[in-house]
Protein backbone atom coordinates (compact mmCIF):
# COMPACT_ATOMS: atom_id res chain seq x y z
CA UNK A 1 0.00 0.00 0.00
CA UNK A 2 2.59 2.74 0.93
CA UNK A 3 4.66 1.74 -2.16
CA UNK A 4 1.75 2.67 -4.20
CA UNK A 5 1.24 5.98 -2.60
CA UNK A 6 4.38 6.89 -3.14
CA UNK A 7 4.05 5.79 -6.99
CA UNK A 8 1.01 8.28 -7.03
CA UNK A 9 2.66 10.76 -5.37
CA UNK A 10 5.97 10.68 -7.72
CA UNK A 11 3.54 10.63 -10.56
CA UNK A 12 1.52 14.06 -9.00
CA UNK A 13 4.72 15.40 -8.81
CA UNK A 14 6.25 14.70 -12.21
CA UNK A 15 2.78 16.21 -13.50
CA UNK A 16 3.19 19.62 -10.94
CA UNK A 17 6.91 19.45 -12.63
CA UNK A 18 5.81 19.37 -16.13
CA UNK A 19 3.17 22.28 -15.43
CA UNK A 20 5.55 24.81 -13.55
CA UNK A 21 8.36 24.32 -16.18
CA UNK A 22 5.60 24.74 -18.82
CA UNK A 23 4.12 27.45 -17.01
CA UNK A 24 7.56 29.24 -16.87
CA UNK A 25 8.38 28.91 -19.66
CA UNK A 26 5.31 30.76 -21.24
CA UNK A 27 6.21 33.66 -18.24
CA UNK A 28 9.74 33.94 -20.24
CA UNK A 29 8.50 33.72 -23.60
CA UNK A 30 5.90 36.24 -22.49
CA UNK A 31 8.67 38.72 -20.86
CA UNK A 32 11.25 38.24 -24.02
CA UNK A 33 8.34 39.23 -26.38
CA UNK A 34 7.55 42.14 -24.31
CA UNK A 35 11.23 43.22 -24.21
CA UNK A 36 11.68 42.61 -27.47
CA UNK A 37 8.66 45.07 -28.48
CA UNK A 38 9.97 47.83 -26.55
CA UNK A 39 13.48 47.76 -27.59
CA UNK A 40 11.94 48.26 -31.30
């Protein structure tokens, strides 16, 4: 039993991984383009 929690828990957190580093990454690509615009 606690071997499978701790399966679903690695899996949560592989998910909550994924969807910061996704999540960030759209922040950056957000700030670059913003940057980017006033520079020009």
């Amino acid at each position: 039993l606690l071997h499978a929690i701790g399966y679903g828990l690695g899996k949560q957190q592989h998910k909550l991984m994924q969807w910061s580093q996704s999540l960030l990454a759209g922040i950056m690509l957000g700030f670059g383009a913003s940057v980017l615009l006033s520079i020009q």
